[in-house]
Protein backbone atom coordinates (compact mmCIF):
# COMPACT_ATOMS: atom_id res chain seq x y z
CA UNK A 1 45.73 -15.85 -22.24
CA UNK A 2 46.43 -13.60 -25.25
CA UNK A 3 44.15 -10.18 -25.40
CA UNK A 4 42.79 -11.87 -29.09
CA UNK A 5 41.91 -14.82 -26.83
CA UNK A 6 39.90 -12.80 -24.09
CA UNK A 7 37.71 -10.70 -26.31
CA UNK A 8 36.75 -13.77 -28.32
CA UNK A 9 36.43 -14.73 -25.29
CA UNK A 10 34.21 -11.93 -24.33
CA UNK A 11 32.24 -11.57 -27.62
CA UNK A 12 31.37 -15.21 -27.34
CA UNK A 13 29.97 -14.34 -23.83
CA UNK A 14 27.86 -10.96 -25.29
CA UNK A 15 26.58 -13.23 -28.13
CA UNK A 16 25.80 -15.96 -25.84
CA UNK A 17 23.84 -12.88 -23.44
CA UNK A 18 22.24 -11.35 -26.38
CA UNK A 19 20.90 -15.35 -27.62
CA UNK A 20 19.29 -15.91 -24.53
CA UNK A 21 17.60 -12.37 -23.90
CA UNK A 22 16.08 -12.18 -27.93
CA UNK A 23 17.06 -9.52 -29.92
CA UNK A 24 14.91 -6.09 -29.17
CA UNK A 25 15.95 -2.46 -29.26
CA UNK A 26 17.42 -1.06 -26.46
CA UNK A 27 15.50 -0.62 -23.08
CA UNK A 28 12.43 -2.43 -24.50
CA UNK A 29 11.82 -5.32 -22.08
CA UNK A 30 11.73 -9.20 -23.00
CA UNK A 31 8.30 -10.49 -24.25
CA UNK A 32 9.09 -13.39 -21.73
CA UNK A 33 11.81 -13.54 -19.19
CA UNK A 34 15.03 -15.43 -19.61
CA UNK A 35 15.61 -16.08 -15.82
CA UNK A 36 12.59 -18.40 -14.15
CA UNK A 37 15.00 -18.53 -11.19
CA UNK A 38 15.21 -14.20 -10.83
CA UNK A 39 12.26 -13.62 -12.21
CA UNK A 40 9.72 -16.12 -10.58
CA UNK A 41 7.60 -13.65 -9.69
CA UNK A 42 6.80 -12.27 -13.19
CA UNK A 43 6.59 -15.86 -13.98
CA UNK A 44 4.08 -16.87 -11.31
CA UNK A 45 1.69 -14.00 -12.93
CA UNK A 46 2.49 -14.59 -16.47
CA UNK A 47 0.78 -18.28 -16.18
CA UNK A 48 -1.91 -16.82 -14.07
CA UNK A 49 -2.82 -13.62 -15.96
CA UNK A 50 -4.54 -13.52 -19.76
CA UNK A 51 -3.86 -10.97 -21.90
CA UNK A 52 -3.55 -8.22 -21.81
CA UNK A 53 -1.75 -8.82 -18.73
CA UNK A 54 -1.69 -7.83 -15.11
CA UNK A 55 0.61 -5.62 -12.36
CA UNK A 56 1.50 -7.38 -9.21
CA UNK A 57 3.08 -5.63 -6.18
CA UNK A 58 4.27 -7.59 -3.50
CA UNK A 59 6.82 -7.25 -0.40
CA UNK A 60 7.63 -7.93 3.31
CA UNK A 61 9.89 -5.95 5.36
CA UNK A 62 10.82 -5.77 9.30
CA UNK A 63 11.16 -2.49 10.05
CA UNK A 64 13.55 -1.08 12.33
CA UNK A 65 11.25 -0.77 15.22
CA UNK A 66 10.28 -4.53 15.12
CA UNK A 67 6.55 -4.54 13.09
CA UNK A 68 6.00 -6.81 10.22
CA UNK A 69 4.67 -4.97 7.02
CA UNK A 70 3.38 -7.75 4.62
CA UNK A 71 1.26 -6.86 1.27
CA UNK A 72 0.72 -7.98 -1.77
CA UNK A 73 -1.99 -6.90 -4.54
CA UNK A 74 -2.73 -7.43 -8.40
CA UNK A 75 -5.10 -5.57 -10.85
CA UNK A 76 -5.64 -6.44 -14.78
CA UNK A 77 -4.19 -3.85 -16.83
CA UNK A 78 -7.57 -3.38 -18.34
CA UNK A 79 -8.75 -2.48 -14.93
CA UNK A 80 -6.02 -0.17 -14.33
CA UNK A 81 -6.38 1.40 -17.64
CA UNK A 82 -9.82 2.00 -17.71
CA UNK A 83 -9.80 3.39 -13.93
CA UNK A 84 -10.55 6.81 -12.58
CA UNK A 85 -6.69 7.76 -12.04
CA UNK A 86 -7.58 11.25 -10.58
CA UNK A 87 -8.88 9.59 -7.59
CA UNK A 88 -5.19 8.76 -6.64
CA UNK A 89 -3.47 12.12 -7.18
CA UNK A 90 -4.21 13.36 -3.49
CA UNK A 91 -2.71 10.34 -2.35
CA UNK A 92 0.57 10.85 -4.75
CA UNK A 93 0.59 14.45 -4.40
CA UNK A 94 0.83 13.91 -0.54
CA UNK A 95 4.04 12.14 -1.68
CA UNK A 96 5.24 15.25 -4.18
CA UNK A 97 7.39 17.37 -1.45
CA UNK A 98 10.78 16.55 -0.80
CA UNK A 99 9.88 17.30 3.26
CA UNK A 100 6.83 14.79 3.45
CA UNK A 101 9.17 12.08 1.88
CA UNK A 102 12.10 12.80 4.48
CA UNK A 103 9.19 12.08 7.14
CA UNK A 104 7.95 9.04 5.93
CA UNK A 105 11.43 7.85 5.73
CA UNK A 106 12.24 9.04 9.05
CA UNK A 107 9.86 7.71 10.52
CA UNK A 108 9.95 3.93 9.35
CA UNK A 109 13.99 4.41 10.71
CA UNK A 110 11.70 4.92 14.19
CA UNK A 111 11.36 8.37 14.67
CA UNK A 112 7.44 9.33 15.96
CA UNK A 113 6.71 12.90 17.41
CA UNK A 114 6.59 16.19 15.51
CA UNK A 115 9.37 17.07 18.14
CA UNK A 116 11.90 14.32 16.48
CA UNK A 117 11.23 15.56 12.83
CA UNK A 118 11.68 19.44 13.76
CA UNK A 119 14.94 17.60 14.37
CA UNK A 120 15.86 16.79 10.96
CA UNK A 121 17.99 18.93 9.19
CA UNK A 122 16.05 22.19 7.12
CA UNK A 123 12.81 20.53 7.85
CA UNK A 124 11.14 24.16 9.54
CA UNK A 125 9.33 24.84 12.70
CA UNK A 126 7.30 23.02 14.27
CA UNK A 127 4.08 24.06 12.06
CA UNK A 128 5.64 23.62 8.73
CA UNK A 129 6.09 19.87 10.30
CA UNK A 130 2.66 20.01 11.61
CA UNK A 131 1.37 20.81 8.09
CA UNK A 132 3.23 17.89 6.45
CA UNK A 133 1.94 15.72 9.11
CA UNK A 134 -1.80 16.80 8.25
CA UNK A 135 -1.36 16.11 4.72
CA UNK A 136 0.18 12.61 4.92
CA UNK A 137 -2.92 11.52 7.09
CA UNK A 138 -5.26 12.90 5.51
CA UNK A 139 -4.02 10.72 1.92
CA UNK A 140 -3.50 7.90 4.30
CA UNK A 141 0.36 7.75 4.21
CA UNK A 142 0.55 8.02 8.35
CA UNK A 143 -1.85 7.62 11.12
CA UNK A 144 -1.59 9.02 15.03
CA UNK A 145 -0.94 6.47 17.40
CA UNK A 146 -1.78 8.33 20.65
CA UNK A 147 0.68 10.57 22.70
CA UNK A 148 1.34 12.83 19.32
CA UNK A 149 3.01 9.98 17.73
CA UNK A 150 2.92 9.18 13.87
CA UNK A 151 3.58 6.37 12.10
CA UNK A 152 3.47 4.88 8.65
CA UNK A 153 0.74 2.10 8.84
CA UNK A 154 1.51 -1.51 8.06
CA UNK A 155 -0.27 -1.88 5.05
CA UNK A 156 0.75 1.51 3.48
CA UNK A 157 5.17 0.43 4.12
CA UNK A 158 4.95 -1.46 1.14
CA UNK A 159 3.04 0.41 -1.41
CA UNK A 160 5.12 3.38 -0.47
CA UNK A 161 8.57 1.18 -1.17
CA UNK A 162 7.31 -0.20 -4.19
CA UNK A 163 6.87 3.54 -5.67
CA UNK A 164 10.46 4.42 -4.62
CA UNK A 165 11.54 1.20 -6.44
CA UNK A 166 9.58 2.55 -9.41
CA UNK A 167 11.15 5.52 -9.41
CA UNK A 168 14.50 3.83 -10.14
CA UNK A 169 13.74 2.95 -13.39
């Protein structure tokens, strides 16, 4: 195949891409989804949700020490819009230290004491750890299991991946 051939052959394929996703500017999303098949979630909530729409967060994961985490919940944009959002910032500013995130995360890999996070590397003494630890209870990221062992509750695994997701974007 000539190189004239492959980049007709290629500008058929972007013009064939572009068809299907609509024309829109850059980074703007599509008003409806090309994919059903990828994107059957949006799909799902799209026939269930009026305008002016609706946020959906969802997952299951095994974590590495066996326990199922499960979850899934949906509010109406209006209802997010119109909320109190202060009410959440203890619970996101819990999340706002580079230290409390390397404990979460270490401790859905398994670790549980404040004796295996001293452990990780530049994380402090034992009271700086201590410290973290009281501030991720008290917003509800961790709980004490008995025997001074943390760890990140069930129903709390997924909401805390789906804001790392976020962050991606």
């Amino acid at each position: 195949m000539s190189d004239n051939d492959r980049l007709a052959a290629l500008e058929q394929r972007v013009a064939e891409l572009e068809r299907r996703c609509g024309s829109r500017p850059a980074g703007d999303p599509p008003a409806r989804t090309p994919d059903t098949e990828v994107f059957w979630a949006l799909e799902g909530l799209l026939a269930r949700a009026g305008d002016p729409g609706a946020v959906l967060l969802t997952g299951h994961a095994t974590l590495p020490d066996g326990r199922q985490a499960r979850w899934q919940e949906a509010a109406g944009v209006e209802d997010l819009l119109g909320s109190d959002w202060t009410a959440h910032v203890a619970a996101l500013a819990a999340l706002a230290h580079p230290a409390r995130i390397r404990i979460l995360q270490r401790l859905l890999h398994g670790a549980g004491t404040a004796a295996d996070l001293v452990q990780i590397d530049g994380m402090g003494t034992s009271g700086q750890v201590y410290h973290h630890l009281r501030q991720l209870v008290a917003a509800g990221w961790l709980h004490t299991t008995g025997g001074g062992r943390h760890e990140v509750p069930a129903a709390r695994v997924i909401p805390l991946l789906a804001l790392l997701l976020g962050t991606r974007r």
